[in-house]
N, C-alpha and C. Protein backbone atom coordinates (compact mmCIF):
# COMPACT_ATOMS: atom_id res chain seq x y z
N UNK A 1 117.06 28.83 4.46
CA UNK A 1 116.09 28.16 5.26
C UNK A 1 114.81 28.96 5.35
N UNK A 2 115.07 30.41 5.71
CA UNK A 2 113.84 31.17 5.77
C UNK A 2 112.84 31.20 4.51
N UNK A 3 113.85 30.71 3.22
CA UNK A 3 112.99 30.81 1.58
C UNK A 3 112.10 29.66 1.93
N UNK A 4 112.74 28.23 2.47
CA UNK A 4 112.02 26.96 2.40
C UNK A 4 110.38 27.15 3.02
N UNK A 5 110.80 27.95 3.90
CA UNK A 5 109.88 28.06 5.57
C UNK A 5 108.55 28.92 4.82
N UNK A 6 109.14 30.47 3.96
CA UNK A 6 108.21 30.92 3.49
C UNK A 6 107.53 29.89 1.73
N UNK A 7 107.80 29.41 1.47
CA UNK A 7 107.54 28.67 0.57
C UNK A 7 106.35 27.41 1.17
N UNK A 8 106.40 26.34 1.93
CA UNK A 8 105.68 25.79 2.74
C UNK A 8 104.39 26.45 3.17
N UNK A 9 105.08 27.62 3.66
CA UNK A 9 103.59 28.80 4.10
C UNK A 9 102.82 29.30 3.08
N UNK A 10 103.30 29.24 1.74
CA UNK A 10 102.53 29.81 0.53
C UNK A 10 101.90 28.59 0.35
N UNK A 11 101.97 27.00 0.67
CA UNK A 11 101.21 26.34 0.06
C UNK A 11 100.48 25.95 1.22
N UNK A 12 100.76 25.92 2.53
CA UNK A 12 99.55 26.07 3.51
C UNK A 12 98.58 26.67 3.51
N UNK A 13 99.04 27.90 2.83
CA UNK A 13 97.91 29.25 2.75
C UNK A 13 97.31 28.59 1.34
N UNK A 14 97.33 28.57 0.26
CA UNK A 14 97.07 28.11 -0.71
C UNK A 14 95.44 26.87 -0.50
N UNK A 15 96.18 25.98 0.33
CA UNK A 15 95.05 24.89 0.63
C UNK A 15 94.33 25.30 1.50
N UNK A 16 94.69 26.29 2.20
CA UNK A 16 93.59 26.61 3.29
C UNK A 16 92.37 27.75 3.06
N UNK A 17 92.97 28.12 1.63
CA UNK A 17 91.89 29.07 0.89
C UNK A 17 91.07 28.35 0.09
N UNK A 18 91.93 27.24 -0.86
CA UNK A 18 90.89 26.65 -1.45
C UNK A 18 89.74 25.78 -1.22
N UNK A 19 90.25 25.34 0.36
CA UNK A 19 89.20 24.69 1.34
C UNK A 19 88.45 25.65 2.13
N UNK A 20 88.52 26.85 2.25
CA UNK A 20 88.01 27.54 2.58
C UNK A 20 86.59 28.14 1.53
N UNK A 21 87.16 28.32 0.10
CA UNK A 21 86.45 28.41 -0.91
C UNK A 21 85.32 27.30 -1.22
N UNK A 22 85.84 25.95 -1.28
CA UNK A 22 84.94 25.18 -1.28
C UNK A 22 83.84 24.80 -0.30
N UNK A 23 83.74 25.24 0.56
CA UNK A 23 83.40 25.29 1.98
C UNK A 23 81.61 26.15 1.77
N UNK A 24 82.76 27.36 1.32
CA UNK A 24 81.54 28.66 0.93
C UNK A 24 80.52 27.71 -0.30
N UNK A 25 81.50 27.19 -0.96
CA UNK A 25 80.89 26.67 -2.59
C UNK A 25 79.56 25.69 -2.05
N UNK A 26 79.89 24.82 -1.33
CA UNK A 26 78.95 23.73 -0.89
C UNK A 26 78.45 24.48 -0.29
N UNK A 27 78.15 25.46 0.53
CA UNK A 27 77.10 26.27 1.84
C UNK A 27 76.12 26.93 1.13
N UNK A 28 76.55 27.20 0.19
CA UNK A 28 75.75 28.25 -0.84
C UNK A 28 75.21 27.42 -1.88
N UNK A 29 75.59 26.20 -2.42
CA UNK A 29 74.33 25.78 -3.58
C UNK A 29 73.77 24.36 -2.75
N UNK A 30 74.33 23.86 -1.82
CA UNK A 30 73.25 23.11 -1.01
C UNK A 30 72.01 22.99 -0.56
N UNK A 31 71.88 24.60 0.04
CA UNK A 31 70.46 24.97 0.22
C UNK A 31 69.29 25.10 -1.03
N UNK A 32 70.00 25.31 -2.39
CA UNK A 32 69.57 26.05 -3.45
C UNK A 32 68.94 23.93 -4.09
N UNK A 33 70.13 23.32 -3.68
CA UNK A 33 69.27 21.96 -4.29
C UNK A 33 68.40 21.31 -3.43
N UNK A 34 68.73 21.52 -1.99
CA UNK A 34 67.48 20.87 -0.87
C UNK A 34 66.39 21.64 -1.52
N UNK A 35 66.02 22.95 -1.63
CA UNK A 35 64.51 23.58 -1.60
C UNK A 35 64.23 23.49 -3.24
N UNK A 36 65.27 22.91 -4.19
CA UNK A 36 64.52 22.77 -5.61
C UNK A 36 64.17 21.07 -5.62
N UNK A 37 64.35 19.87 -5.03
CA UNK A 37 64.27 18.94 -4.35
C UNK A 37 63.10 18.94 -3.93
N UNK A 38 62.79 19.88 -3.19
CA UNK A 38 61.21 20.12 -1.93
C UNK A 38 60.48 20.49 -3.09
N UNK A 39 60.70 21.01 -3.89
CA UNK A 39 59.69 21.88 -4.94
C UNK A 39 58.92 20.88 -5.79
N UNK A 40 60.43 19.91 -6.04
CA UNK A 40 59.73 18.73 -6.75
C UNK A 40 58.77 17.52 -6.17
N UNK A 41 59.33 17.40 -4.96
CA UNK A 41 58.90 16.52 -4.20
C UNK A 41 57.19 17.16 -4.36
N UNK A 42 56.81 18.29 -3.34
CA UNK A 42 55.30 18.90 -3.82
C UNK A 42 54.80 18.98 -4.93
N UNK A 43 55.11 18.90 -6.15
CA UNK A 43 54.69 18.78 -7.54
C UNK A 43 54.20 17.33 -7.21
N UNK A 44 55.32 16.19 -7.40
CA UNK A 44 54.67 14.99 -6.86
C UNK A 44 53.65 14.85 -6.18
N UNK A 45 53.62 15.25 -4.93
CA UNK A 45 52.70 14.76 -4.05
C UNK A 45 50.99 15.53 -4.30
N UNK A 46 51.41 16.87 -5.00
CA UNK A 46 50.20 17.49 -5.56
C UNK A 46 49.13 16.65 -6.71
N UNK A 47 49.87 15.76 -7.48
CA UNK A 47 49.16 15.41 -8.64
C UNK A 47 49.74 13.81 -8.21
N UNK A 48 48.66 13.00 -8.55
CA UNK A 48 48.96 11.27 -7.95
C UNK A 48 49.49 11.41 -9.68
N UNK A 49 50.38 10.09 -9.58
CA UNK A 49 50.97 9.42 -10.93
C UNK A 49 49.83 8.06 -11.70
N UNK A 50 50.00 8.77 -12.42
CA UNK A 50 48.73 8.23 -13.89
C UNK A 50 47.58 9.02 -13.45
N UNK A 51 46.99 8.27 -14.34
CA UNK A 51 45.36 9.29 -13.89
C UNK A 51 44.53 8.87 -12.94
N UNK A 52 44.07 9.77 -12.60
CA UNK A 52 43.37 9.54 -11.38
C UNK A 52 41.63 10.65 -11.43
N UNK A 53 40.86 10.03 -10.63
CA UNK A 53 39.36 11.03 -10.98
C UNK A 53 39.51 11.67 -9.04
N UNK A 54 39.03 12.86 -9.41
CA UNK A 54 38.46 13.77 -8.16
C UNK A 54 37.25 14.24 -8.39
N UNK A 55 36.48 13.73 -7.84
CA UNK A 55 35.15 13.91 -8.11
C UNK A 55 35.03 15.31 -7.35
N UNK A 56 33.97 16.69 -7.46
CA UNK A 56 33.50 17.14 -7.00
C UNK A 56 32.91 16.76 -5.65
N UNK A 57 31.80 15.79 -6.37
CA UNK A 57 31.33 15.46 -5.10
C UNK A 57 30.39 13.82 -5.13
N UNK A 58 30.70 12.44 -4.44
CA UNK A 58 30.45 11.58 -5.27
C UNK A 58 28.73 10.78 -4.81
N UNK A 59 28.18 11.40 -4.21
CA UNK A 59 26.86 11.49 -3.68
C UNK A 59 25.97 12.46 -3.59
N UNK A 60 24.53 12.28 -3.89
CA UNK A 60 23.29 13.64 -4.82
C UNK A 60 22.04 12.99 -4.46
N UNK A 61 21.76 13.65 -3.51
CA UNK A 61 20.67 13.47 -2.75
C UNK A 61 19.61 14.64 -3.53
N UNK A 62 18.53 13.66 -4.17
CA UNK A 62 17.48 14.14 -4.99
C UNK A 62 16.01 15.03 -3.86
N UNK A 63 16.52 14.05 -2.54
CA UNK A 63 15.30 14.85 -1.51
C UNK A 63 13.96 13.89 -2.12
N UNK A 64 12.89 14.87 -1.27
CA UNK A 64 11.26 14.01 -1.98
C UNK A 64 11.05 14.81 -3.22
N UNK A 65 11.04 13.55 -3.91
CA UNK A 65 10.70 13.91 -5.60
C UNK A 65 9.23 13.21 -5.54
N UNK A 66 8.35 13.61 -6.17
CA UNK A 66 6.94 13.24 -6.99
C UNK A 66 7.47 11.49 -8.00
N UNK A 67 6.68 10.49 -7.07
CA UNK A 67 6.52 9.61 -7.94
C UNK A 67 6.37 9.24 -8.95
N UNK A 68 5.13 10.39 -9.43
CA UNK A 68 4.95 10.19 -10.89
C UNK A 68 5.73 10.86 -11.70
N UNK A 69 7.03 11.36 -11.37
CA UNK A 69 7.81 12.22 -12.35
C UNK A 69 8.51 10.63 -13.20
N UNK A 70 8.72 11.16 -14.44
CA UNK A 70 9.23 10.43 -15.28
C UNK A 70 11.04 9.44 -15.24
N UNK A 71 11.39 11.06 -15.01
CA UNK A 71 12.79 10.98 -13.92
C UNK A 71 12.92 11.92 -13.55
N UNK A 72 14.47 11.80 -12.92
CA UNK A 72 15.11 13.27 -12.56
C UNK A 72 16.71 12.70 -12.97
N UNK A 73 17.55 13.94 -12.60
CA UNK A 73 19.00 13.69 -13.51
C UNK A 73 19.62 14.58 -12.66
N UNK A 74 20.55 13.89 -12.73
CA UNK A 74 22.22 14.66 -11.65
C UNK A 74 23.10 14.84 -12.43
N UNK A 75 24.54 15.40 -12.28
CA UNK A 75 25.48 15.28 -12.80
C UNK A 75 27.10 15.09 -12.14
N UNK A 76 27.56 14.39 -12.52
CA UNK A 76 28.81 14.50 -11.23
C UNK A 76 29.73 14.90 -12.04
N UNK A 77 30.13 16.31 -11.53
CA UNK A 77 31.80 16.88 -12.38
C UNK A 77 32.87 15.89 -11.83
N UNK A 78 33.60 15.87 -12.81
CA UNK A 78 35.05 15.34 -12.14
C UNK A 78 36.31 15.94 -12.68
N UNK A 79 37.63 15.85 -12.08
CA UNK A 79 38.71 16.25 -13.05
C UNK A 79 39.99 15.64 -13.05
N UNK A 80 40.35 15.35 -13.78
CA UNK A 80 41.61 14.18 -13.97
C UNK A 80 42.98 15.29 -13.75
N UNK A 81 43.34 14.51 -12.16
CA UNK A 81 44.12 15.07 -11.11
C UNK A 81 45.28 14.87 -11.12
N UNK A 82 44.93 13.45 -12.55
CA UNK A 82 46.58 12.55 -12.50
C UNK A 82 47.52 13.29 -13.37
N UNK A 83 48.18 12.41 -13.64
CA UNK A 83 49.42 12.57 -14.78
C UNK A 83 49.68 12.19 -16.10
N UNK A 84 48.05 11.55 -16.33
CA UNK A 84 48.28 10.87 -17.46
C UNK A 84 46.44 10.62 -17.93
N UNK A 85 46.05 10.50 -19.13
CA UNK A 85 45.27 10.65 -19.88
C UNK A 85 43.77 9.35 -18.83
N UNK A 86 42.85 9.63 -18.61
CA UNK A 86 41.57 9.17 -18.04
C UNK A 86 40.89 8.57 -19.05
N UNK A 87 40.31 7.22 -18.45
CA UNK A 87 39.63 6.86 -19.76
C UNK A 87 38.66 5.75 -18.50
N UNK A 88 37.34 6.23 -18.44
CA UNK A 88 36.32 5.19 -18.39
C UNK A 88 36.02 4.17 -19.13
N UNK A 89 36.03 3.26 -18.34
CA UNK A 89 36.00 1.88 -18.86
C UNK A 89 35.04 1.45 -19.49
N UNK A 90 34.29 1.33 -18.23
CA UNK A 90 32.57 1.04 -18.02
C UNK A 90 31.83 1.56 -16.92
N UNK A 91 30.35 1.77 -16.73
CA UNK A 91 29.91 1.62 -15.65
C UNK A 91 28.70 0.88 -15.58
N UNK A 92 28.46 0.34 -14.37
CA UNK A 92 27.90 -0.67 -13.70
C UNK A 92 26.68 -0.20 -12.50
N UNK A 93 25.36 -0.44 -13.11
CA UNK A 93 24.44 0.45 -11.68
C UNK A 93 23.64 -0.78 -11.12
N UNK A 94 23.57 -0.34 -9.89
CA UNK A 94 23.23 -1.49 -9.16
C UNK A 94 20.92 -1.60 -9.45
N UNK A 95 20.72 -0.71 -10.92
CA UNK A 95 19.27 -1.16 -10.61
C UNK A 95 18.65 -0.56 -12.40
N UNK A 96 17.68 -1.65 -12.45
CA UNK A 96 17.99 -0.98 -14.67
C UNK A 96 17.28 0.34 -14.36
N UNK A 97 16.76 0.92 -13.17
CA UNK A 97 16.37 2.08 -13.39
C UNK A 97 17.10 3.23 -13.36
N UNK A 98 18.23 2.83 -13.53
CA UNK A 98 19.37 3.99 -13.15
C UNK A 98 20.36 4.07 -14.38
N UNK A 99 20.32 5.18 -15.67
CA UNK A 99 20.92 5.26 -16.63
C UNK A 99 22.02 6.54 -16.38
N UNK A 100 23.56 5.73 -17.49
CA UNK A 100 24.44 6.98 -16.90
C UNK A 100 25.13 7.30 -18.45
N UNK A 101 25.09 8.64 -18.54
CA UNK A 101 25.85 8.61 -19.92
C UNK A 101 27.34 9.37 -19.71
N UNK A 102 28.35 9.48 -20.23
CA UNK A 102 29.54 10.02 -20.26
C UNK A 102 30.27 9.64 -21.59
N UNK A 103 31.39 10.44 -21.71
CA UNK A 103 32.00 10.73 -22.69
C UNK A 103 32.83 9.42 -22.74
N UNK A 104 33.26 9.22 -24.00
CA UNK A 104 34.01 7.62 -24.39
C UNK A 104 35.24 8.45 -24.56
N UNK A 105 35.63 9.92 -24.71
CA UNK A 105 37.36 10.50 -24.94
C UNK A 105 37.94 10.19 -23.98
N UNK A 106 39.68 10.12 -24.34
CA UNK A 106 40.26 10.16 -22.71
C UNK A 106 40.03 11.63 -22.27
N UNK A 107 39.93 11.66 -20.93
CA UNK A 107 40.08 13.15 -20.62
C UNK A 107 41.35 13.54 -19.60
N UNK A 108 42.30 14.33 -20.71
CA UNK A 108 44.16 14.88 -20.79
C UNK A 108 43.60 15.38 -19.13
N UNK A 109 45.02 15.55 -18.46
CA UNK A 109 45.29 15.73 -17.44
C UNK A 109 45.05 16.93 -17.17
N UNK A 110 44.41 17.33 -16.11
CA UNK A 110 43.74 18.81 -15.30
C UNK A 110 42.26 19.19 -16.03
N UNK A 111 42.15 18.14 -17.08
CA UNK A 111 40.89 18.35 -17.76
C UNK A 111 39.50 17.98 -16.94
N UNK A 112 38.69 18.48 -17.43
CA UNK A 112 37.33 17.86 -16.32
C UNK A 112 36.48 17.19 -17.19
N UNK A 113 35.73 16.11 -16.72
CA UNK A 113 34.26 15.55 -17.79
C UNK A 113 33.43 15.47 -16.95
N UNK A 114 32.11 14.70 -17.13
CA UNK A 114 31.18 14.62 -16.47
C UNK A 114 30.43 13.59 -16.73
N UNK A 115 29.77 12.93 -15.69
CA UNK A 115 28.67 11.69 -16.06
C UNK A 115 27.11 12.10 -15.54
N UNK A 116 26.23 11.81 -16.38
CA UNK A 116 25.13 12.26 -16.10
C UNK A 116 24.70 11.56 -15.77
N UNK A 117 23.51 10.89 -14.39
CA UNK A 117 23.20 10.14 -13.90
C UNK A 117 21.37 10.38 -13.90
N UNK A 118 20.64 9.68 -14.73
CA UNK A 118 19.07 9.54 -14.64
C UNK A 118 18.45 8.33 -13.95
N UNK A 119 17.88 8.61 -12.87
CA UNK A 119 16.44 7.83 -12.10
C UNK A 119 15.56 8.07 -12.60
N UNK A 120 14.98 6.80 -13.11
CA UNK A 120 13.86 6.66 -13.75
C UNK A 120 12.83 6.23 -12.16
N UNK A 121 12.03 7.59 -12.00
CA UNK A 121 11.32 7.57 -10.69
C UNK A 121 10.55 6.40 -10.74
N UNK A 122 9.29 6.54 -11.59
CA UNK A 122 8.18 5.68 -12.03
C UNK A 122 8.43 4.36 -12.11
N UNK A 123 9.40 3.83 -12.34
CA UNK A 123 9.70 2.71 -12.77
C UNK A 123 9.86 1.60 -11.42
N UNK A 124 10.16 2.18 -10.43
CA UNK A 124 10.29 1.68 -9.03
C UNK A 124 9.04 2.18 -8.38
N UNK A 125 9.09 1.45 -6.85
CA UNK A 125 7.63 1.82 -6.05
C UNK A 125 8.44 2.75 -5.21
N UNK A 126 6.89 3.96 -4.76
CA UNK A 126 7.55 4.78 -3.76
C UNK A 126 8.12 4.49 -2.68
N UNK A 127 8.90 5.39 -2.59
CA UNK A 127 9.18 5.35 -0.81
C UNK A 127 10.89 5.80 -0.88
N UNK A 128 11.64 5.08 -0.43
CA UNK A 128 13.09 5.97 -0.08
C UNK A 128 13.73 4.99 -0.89
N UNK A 129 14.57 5.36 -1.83
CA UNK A 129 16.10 4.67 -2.62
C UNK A 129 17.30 5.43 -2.81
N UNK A 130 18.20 4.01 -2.61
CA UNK A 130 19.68 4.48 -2.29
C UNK A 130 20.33 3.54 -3.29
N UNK A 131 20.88 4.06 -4.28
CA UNK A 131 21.31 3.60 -6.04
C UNK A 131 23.22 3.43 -5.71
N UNK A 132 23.64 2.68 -5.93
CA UNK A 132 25.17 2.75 -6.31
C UNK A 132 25.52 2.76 -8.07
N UNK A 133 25.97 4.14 -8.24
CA UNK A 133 26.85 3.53 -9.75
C UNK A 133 28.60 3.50 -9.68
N UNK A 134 28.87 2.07 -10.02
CA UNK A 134 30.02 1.98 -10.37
C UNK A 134 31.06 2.53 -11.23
N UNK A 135 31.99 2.67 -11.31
CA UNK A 135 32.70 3.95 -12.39
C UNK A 135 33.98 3.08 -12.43
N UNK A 136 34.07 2.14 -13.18
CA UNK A 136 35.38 1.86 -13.62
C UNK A 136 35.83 2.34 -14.68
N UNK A 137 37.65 2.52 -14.25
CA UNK A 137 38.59 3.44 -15.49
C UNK A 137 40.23 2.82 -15.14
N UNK A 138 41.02 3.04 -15.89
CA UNK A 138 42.29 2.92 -15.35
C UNK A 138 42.59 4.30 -14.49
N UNK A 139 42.04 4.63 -13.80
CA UNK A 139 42.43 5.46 -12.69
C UNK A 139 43.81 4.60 -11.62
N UNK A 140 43.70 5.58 -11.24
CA UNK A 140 44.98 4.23 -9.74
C UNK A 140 44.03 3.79 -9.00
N UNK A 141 42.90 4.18 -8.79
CA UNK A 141 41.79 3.75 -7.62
C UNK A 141 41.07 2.53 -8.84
N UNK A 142 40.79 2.56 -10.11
CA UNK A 142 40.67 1.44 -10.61
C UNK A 142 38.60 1.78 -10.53
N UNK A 143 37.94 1.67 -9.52
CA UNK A 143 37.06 1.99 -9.19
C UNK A 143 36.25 2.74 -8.04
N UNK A 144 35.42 3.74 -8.28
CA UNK A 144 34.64 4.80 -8.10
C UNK A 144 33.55 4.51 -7.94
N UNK A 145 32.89 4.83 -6.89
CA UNK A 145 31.53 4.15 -6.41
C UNK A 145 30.83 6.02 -6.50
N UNK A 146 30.00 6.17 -7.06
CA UNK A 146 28.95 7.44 -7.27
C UNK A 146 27.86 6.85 -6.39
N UNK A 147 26.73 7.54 -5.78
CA UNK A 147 25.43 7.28 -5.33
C UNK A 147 24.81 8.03 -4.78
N UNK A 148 23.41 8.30 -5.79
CA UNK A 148 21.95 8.69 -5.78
C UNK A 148 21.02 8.51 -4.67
N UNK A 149 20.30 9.04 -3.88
CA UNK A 149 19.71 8.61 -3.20
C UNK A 149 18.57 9.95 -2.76
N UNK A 150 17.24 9.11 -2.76
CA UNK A 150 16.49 10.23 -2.34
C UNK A 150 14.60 9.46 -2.14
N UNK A 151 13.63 9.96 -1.75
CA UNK A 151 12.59 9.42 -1.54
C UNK A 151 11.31 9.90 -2.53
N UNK A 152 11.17 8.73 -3.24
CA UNK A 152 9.95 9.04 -3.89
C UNK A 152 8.78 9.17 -3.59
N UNK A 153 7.87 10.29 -3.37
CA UNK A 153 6.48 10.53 -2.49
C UNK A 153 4.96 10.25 -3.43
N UNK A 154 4.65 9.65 -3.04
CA UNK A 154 2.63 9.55 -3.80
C UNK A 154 1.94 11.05 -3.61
C-alpha cells in the first residue's frame, strides 16, 4: 500500500512541476510578445499606410514685394511619410498668375521632393493677394491645399 501511496505522489509531484514550469514559460515570453506587439504597433502609427505628403510647411508669406518685380518664387519641401511610392497627379491654382513646377517621378518612401511655386507680381494689380495651389496625388489625404500670400506695393 505504502508503494501505491508513494507512486500517486510521484505523479502529483510530476504535474505539479510541469504546471509549475509552464507557468514560469508563459510569465517569461508574454511580456517579450506584448512589448514586440507595442513596437509594431508604433512603427504603424509612426508612418500612415500608402503614401502620404508632410509638407514642411504649407503656407509662404512673400511680405511687401515691389510691384514691378517680374515675379518672385517659393518652394515647398515635402517628404513622403507613407509606405508606399508618391506620385502627383496634378495641380490646380486658383489664378493664371501663379505657376508651379515639380517632379513627374514617384517619390519612394522617406524620400523628399519639392514644388516650386512662381507669382507672377506684374501681372495682377497692387495691393494684398492670397493664392491657393491645389496638390493632388494618391496620397491618403488625396488633396493638399499650398498657399502664397503677400502684398504687392507701387
Amino acid at each position: 500500500m505504502s508503494a501505491a501511496i508513494i507512486c500517486n505522489f510521484d505523479k502529483i509531484m510530476k504535474k505539479l512541476l510541469f504546471a509549475g514550469l509552464l507557468l514560469v514559460a508563459v510569465s517569461v515570453t508574454a511580456p517579450a510578445a506584448a512589448q514586440e506587439k507595442t513596437q509594431t504597433q508604433e512603427q504603424t502609427e509612426e508612418r500612415p499606410a500608402g503614401p502620404h505628403f508632410a509638407f514642411e510647411s504649407t503656407e509662404y508669406d512673400f511680405g511687401d514685394i515691389e510691384h514691378s518685380l517680374p515675379k518672385v518664387e517659393c518652394r515647398f519641401t515635402f517628404t513622403n511619410d507613407g509606405t508606399a511610392p508618391l506620385v502627383i497627379t496634378k495641380i490646380l491654382t486658383s489664378c493664371s498668375c501663379v505657376k508651379t513646377e515639380y517632379g513627374r517621378r514617384p517619390i519612394a518612401p522617406g524620400d523628399e521632393g519639392e514644388i516650386v511655386v512662381t507669382y507672377e507680381v506684374n501681372k495682377k494689380e497692387s495691393g494684398v493677394f492670397y493664392k491657393v495651389i491645389e496638390v493632388y496625388s494618391n496620397s491618403t489625404d488625396r488633396r493638399n491645399n499650398l498657399i502664397v500670400k503677400g502684398n504687392a506695393i507701387e
